[in-house]
Protein backbone atom coordinates (compact mmCIF):
# COMPACT_ATOMS: atom_id res chain seq x y z
CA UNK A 1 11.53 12.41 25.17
CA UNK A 2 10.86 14.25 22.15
CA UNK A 3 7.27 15.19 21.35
CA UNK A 4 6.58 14.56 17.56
CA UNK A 5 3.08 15.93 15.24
CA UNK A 6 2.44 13.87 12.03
CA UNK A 7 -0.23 14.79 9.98
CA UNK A 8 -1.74 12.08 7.70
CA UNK A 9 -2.69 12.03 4.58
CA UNK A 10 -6.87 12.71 4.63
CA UNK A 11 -7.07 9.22 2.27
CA UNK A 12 -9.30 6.35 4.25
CA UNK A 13 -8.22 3.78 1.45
CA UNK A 14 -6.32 0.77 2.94
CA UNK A 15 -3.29 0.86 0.22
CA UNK A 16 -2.93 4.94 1.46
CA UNK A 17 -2.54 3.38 4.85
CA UNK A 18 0.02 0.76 4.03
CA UNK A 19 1.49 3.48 2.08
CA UNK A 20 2.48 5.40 5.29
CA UNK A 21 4.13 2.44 7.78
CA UNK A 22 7.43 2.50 6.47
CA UNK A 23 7.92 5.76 7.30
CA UNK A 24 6.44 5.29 10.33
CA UNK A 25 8.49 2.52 10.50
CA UNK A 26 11.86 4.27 10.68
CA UNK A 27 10.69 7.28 12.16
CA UNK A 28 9.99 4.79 15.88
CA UNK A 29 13.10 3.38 15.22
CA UNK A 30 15.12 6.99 14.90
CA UNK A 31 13.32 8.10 17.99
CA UNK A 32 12.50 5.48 19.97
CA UNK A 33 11.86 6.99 23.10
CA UNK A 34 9.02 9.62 21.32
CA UNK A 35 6.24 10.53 21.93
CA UNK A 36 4.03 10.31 18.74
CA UNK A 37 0.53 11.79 17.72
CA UNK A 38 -1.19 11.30 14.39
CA UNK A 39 -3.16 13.91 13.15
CA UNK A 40 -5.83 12.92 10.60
CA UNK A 41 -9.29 13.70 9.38
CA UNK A 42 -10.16 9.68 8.79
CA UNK A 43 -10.72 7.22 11.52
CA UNK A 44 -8.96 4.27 9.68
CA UNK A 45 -5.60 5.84 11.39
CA UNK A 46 -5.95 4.14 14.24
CA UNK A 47 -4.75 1.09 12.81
CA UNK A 48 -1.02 2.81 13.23
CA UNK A 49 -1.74 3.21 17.19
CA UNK A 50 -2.69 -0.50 16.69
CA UNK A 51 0.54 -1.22 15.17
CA UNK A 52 2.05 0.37 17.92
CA UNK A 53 3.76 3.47 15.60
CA UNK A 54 2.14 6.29 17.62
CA UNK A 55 0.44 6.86 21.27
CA UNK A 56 -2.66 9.09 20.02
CA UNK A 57 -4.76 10.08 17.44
CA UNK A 58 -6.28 13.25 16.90
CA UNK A 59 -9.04 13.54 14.73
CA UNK A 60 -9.68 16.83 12.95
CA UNK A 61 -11.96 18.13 10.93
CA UNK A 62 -11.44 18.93 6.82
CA UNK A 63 -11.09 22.78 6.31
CA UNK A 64 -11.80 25.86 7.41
CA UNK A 65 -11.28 27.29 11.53
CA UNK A 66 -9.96 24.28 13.46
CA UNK A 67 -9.47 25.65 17.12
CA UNK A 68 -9.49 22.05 18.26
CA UNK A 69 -7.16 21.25 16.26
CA UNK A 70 -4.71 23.85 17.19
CA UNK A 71 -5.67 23.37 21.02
CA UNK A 72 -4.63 20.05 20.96
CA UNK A 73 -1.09 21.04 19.60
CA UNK A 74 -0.87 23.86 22.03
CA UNK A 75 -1.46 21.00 24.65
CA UNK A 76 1.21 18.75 22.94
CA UNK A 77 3.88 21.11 22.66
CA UNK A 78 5.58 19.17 19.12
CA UNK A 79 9.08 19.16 19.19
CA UNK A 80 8.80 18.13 15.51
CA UNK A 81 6.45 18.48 13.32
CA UNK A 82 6.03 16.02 9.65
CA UNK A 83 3.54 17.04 7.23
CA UNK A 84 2.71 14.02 4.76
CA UNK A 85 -0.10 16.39 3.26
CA UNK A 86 1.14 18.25 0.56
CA UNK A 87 -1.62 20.65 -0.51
CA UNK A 88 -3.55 22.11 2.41
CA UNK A 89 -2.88 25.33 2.82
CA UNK A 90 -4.95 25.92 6.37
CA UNK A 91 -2.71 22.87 7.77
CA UNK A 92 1.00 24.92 6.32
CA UNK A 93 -0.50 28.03 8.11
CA UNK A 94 -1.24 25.93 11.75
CA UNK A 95 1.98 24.21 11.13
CA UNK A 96 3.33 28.10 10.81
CA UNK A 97 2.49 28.86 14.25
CA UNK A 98 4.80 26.72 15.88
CA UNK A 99 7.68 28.63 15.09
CA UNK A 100 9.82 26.66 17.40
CA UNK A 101 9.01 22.93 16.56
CA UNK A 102 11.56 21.59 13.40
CA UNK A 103 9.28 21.17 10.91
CA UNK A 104 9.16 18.51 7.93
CA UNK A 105 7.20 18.49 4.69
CA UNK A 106 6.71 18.86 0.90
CA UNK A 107 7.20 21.77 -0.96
CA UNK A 108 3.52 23.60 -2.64
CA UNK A 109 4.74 26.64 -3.55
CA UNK A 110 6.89 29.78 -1.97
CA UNK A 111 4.83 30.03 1.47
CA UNK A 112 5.75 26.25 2.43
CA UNK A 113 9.76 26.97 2.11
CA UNK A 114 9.16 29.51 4.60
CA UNK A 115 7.24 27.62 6.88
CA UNK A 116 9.28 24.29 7.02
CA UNK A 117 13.03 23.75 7.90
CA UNK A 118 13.32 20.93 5.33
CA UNK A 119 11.32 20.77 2.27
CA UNK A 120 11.21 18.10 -0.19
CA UNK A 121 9.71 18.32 -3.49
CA UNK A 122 6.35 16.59 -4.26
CA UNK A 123 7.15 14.24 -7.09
CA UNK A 124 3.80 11.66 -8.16
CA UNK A 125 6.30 10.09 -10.47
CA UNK A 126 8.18 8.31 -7.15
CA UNK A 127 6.32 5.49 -5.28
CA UNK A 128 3.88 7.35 -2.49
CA UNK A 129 5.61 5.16 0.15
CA UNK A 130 9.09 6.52 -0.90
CA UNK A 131 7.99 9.98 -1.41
CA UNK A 132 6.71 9.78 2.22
CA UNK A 133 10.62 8.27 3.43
CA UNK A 134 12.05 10.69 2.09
CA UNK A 135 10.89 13.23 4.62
CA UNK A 136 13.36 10.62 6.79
CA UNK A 137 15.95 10.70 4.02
CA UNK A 138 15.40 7.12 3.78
CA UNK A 139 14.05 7.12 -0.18
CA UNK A 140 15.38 4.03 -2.31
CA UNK A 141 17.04 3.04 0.73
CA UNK A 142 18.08 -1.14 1.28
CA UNK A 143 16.30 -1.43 4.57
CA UNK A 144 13.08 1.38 3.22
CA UNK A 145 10.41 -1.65 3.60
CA UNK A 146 12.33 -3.91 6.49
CA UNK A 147 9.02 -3.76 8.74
CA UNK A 148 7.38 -6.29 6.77
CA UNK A 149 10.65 -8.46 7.09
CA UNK A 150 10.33 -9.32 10.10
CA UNK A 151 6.71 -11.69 9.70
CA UNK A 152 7.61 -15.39 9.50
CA UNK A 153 4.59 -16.79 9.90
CA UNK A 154 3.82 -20.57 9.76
CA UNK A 155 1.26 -21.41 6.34
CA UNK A 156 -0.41 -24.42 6.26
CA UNK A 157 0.41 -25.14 2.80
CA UNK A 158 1.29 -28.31 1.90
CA UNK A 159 2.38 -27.52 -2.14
CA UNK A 160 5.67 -26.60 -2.87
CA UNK A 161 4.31 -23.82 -5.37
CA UNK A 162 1.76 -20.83 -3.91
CA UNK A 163 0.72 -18.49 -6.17
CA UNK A 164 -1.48 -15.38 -4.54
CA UNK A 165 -3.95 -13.90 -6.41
CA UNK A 166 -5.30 -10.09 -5.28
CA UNK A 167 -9.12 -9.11 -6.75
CA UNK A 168 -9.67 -6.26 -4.78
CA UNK A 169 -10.64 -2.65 -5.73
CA UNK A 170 -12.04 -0.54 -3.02
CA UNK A 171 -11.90 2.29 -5.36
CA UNK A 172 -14.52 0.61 -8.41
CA UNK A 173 -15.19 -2.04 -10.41
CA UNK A 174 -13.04 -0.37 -12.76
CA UNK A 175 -9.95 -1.27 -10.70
CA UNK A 176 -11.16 -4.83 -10.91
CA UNK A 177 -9.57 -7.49 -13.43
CA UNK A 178 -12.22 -9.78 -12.31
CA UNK A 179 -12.55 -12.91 -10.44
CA UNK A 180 -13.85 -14.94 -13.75
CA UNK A 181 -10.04 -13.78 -14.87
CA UNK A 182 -8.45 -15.09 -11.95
CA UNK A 183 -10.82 -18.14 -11.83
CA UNK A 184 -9.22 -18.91 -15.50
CA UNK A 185 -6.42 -18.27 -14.79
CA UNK A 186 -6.41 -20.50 -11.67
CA UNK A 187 -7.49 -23.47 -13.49
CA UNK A 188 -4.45 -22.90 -16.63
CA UNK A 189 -2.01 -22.84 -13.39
CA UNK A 190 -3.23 -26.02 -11.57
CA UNK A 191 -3.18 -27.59 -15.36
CA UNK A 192 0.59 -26.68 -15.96
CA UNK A 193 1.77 -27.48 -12.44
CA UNK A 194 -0.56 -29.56 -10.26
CA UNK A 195 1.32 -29.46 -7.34
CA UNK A 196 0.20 -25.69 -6.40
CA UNK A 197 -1.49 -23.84 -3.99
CA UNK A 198 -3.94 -20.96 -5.42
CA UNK A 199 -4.19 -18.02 -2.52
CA UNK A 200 -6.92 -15.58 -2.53
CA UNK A 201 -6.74 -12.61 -0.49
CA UNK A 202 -9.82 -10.49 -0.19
CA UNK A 203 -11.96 -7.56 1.16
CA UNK A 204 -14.69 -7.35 3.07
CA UNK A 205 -16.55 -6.17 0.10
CA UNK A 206 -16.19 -8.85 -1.99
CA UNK A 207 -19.02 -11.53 -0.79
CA UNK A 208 -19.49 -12.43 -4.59
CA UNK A 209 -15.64 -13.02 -5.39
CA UNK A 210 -15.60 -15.38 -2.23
CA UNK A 211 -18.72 -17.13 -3.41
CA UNK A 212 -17.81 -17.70 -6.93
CA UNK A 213 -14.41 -19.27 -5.28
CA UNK A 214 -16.10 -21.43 -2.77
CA UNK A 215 -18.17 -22.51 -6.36
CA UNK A 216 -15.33 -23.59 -8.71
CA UNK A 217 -14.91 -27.18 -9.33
CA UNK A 218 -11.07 -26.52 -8.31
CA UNK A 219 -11.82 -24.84 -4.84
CA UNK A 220 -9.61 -27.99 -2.83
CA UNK A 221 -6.43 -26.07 -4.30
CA UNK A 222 -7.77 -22.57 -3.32
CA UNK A 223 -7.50 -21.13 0.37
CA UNK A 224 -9.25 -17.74 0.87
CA UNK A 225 -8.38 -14.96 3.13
CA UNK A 226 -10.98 -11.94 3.78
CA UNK A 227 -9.23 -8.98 5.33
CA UNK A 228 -5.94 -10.73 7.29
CA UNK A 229 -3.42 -8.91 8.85
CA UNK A 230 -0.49 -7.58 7.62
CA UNK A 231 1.88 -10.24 9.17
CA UNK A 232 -0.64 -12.84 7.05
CA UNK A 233 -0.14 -11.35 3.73
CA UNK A 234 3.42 -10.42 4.21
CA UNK A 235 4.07 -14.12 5.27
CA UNK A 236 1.94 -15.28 2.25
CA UNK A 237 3.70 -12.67 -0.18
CA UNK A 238 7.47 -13.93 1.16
CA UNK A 239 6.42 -17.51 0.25
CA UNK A 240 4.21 -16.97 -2.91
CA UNK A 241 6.19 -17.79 -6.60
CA UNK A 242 3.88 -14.80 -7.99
CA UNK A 243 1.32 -12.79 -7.28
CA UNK A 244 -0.71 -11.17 -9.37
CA UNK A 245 -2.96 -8.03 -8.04
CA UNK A 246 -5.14 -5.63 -9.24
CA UNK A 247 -4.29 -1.99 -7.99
CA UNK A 248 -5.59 -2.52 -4.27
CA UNK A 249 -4.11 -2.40 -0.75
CA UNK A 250 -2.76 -5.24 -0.08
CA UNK A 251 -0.46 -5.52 -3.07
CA UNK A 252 1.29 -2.61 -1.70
CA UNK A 253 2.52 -5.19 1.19
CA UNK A 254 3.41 -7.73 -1.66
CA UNK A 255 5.31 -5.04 -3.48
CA UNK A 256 7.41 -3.97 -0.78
CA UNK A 257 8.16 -7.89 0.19
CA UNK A 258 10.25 -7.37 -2.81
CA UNK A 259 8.29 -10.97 -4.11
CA UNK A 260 7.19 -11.50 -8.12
CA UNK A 261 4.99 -9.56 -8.53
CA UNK A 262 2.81 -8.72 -11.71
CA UNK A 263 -0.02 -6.03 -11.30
CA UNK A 264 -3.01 -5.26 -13.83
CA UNK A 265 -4.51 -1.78 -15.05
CA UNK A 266 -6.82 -0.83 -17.18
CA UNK A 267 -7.81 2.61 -18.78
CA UNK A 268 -11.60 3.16 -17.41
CA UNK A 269 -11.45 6.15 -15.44
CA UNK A 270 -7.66 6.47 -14.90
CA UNK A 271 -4.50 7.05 -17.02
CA UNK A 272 -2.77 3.65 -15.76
CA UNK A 273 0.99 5.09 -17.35
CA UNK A 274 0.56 7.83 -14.92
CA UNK A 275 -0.70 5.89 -11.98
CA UNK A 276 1.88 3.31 -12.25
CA UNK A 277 4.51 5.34 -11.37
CA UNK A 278 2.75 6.66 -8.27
CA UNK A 279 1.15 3.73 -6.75
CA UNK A 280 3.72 0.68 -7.83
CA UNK A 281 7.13 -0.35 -6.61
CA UNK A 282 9.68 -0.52 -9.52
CA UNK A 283 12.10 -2.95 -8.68
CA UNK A 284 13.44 -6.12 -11.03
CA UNK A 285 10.87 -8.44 -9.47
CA UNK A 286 7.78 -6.75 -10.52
CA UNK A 287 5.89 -6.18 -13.77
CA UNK A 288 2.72 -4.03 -14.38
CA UNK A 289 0.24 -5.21 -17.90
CA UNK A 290 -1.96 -2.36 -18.98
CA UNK A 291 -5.06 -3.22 -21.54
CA UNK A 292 -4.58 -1.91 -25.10
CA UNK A 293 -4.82 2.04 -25.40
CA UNK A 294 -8.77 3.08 -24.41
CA UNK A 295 -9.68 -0.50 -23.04
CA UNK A 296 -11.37 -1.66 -19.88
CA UNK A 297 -8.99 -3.60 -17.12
CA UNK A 298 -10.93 -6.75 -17.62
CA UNK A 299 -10.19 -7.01 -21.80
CA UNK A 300 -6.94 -7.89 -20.56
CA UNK A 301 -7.02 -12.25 -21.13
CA UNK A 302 -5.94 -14.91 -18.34
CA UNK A 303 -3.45 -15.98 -21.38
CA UNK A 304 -1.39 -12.77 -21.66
CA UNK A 305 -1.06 -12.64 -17.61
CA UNK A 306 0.05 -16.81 -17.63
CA UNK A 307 2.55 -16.00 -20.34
CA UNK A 308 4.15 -13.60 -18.07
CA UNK A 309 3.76 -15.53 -15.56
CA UNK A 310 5.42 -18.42 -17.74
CA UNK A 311 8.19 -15.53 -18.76
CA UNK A 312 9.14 -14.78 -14.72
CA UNK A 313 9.45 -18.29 -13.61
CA UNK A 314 11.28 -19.32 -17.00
CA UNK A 315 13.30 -21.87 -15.17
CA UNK A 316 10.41 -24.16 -13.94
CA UNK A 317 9.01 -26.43 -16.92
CA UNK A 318 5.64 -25.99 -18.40
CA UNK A 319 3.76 -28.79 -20.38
């Protein structure tokens, strides 16, 4: 059995967390017979023990002195040691003291190629989740997101067309497109092919979005899901023709399905060019629509989204 320390990322955000299982992934399946423990300063970790990727969670505490923290690794003995934080210094220098663990993580200057036995560059222009793989060598790989393969799940759809519609944003309103956008955008949909099924998957924020859903004179072609599980949207994602997502957590499940995907950004309070590359999948299947230069996410019209939606599925006939 080997004994392996991860330390998380110190992000709560669900997306962060989705961010991290397929390295988790194919870290359980390269040692299957490990014995994992997550180090993090956020509860929310706990959902990987949940999942069944580690056997205990250690909770630490931001900065400074941590004796507890190093106690607890004195107690666990790591074998091997990943570091998915790339920028705390206090966590290189604990990492340090276990001279004779093999130890994983990102380069931050000369001190961390001294401290790790493989060091890979931090690069925000790769997708977080293959940044983290490729602390596994497994970056770009065929098989990088094959844990959300695996969920088959059995809808109760009736249409032959689903098309799955994201509004979250824990992060702002400014991450928001809008649910009057996807409400119009709904209702041009159901007008060009009737014989659809509009999915909403939501928060546990977003009361009002739910309401306004359960309002709209087209709500018996809607079906709303607050906060399902990852098989759920992974199953929903695999059957959907698009989806279309603001920049929340679940569409980082939708992306990695590898399904068509179009996401919207806007410039309040972000640089969306930069953030694109960071926190979205590039593959041939998926298409990001920034507002104008300067311009709030929800300038962006239901029109410009349904023409790319018209532009993916180009083979299906529109009135």
């Amino acid at each position: 059995m080997v004994n392996i320390a991860i330390f998380a990322p110190n992000k709560s955000f669900y997306g962060h967390l989705i961010l991290q299982i397929p390295f988790l992934h194919h870290l359980k399946l390269k040692h299957p017979e490990s014995k994992i423990t997550i180090y993090s300063t956020v509860s929310q970790v706990s959902l990987f023990k949940n999942l069944g990727f580690c056997d205990e969670i250690f909770i630490y505490k931001k900065g400074g002195a941590n004796f507890g923290l190093v106690t607890q690794m004195l107690r666990q003995k790591p074998a091997v040691i990943y570091n998915l934080r790339p920028y705390s210094a206090y966590i290189q220098l604990i990492i340090g003291l276990f001279y004779k663990a093999y130890k994983v993580g990102f380069s931050s200057g000369l001190g961390s190629k001294l401290i790790y036995n493989k060091v890979r560059d931090y690069n925000s222009t790769i997708y977080k989740s293959c940044l983290y793989l490729s602390l596994l060598d497994k970056q770009f790989a065929e098989d990088s997101f094959a844990y959300f393969d695996q969920f088959k799940e059995t809808l109760p759809f009736k249409e032959t067309n689903i098309f799955t519609f994201m509004p979250g944003g824990g992060e702002g309103e400014h991450k928001k497109w809008g649910i009057h956008n996807f409400l119009s955008l709904s209702a041009s949909i159901l007008k060009d092919i009737p014989d659809s099924r509009i999915v909403f998957i939501l928060g546990p924020m977003e009361k009002e979005e739910a309401q306004l859903i359960k309002e709209s004179n087209l709500v018996d072609k809607f079906t709303v899901y607050i906060s399902p599980e990852i098989s759920t949207i992974a199953s929903i994602t695999k059957n959907s023709v698009v989806v279309v997502a603001n920049d929340c957590g679940p569409s980082h499940i939708a992306q990695m399905m590898d399904c068509n995907y179009i996401g919207v950004w806007g410039w309040e309070k972000q640089r969306p060019i930069i953030r694109i590359a960071e926190w979205s999948y590039t593959s041939e299947k998926s298409l990001q629509i920034v507002a104008k230069y300067g311009m709030s996410i929800k300038t962006i019209s239901s029109k410009r989204v349904l023409r790319s939606i018209k532009s993916i599925l180009s083979e299906r006939t529109f009135e």
